[in-house]
C-alpha atoms as a PDB file:
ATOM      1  CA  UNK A   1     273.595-225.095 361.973  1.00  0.00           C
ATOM      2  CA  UNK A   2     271.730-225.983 358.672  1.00  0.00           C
ATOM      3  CA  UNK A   3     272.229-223.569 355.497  1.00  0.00           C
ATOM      4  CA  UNK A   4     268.953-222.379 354.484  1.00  0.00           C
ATOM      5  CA  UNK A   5     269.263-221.265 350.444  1.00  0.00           C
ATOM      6  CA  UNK A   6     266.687-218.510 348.866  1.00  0.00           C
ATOM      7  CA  UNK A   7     267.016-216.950 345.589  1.00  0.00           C
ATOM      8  CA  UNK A   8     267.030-212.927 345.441  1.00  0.00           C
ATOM      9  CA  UNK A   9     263.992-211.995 342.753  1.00  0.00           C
ATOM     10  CA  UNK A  10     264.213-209.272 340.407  1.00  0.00           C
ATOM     11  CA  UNK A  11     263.332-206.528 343.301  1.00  0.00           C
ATOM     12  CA  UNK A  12     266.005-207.642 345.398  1.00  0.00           C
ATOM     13  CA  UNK A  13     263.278-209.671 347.736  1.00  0.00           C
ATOM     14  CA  UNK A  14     264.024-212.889 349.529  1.00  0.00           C
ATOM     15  CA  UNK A  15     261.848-214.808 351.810  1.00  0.00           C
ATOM     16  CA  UNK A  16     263.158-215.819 355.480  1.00  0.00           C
ATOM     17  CA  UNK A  17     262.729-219.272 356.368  1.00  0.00           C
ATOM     18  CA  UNK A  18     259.568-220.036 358.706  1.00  0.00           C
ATOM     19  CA  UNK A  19     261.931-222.005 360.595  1.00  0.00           C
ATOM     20  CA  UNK A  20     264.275-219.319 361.173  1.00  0.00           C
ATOM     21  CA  UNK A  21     261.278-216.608 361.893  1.00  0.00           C
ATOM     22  CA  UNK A  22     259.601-218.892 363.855  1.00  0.00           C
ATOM     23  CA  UNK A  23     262.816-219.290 366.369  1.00  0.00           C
ATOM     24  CA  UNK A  24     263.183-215.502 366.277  1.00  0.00           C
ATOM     25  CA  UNK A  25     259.360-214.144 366.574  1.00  0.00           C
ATOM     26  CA  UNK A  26     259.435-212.319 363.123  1.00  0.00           C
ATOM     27  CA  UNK A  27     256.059-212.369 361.776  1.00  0.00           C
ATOM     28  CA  UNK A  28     254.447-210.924 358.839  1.00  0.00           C
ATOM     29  CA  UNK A  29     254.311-207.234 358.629  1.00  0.00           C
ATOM     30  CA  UNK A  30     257.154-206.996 361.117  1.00  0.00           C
ATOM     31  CA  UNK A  31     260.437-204.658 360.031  1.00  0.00           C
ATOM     32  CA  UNK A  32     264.010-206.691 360.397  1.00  0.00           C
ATOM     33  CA  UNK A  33     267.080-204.379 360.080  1.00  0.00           C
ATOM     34  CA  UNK A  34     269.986-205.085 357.993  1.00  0.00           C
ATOM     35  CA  UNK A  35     273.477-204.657 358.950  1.00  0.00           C
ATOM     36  CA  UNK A  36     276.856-205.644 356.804  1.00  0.00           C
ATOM     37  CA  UNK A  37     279.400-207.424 359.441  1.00  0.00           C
ATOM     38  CA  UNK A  38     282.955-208.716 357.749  1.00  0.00           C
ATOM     39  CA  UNK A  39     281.568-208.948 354.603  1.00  0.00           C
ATOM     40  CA  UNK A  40     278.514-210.233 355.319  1.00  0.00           C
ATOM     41  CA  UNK A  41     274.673-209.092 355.521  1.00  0.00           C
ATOM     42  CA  UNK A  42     272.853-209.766 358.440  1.00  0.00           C
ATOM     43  CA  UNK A  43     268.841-209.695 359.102  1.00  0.00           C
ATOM     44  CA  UNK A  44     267.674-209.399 362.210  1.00  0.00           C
ATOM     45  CA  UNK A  45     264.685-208.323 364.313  1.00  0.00           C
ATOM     46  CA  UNK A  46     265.048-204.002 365.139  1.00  0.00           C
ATOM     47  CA  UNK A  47     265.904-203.466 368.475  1.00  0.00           C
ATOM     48  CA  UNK A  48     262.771-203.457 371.170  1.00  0.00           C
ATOM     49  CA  UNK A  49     263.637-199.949 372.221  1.00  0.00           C
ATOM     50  CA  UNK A  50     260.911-200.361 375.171  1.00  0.00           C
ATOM     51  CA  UNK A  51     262.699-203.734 376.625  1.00  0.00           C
ATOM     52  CA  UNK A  52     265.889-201.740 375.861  1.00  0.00           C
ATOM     53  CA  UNK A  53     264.694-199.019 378.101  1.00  0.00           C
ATOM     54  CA  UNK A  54     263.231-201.417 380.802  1.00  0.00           C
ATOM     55  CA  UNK A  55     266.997-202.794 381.126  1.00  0.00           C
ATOM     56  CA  UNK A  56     268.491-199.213 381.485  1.00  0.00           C
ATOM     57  CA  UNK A  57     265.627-198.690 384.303  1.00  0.00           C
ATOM     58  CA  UNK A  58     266.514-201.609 385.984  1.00  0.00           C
ATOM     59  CA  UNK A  59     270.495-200.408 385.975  1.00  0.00           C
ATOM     60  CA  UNK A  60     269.873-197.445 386.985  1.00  0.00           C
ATOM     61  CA  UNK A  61     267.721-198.713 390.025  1.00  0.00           C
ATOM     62  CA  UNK A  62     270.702-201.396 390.925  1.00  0.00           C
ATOM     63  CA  UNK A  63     273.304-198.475 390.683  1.00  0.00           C
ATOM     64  CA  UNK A  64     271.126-196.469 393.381  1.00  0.00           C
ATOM     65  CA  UNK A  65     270.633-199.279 395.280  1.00  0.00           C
ATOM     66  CA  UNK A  66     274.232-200.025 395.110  1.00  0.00           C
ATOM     67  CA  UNK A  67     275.272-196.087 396.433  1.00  0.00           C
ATOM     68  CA  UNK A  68     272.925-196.734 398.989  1.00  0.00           C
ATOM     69  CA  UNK A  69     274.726-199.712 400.686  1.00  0.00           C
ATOM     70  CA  UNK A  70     278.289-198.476 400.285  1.00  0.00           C
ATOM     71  CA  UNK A  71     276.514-194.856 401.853  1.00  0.00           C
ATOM     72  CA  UNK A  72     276.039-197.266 404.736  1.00  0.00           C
ATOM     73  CA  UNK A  73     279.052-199.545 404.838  1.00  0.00           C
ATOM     74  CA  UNK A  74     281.059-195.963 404.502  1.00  0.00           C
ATOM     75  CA  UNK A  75     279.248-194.863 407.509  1.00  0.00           C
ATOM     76  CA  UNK A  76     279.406-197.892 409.537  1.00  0.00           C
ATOM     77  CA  UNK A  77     283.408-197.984 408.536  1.00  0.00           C
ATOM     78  CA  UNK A  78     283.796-194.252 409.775  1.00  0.00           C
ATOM     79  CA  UNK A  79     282.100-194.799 413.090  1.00  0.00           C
ATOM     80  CA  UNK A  80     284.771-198.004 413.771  1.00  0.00           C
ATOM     81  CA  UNK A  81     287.941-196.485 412.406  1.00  0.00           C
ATOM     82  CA  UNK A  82     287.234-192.896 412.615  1.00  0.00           C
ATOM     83  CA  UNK A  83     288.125-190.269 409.817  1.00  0.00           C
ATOM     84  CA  UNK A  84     291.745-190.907 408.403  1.00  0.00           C
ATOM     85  CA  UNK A  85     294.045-188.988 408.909  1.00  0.00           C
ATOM     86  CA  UNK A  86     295.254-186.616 406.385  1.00  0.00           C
ATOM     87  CA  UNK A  87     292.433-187.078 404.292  1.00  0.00           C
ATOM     88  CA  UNK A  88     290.133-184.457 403.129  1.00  0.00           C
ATOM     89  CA  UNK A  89     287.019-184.047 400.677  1.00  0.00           C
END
């Protein structure tokens, strides 16, 4: 992974490498978060809290979807095997 070297300027600014924005979408105008790690400062992009919520949507559909085919299996397994014994809800 190449180094890519910037001197801070009297404010504290330092400008990201096009390279590097380029790969990771950051555009003018955009905000980037900072976050120390080990001893070290990392810049990245804030996180897309819509795309963030479109992945906990889609969970929570598969997790549905997921109680509805064990409802069934546990159905189907009941009418084969019957209730066990000794075991209550």
């Amino acid at each position: 992974m190449p180094e890519h070297k910037r001197k801070v300027g009297d404010r504290g600014q330092v400008t990201i490498p096009k390279e590097l924005r380029d790969r990771r979408g950051i555009k003018g105008g955009d905000e980037v978060e900072f976050v120390e790690v080990n001893n070290e400062i990392i810049i990245k992009p804030p996180t897309d809290e819509e795309r963030l919520a479109e992945g906990y949507r889609k969970r929570a559909e598969r997790s549905r979807e997921l109680a509805e085919e064990m409802e069934e299996a546990s159905a189907e397994a009941t009418g084969h095997l019957g209730d066990a014994p000794g075991w209550s809800e």
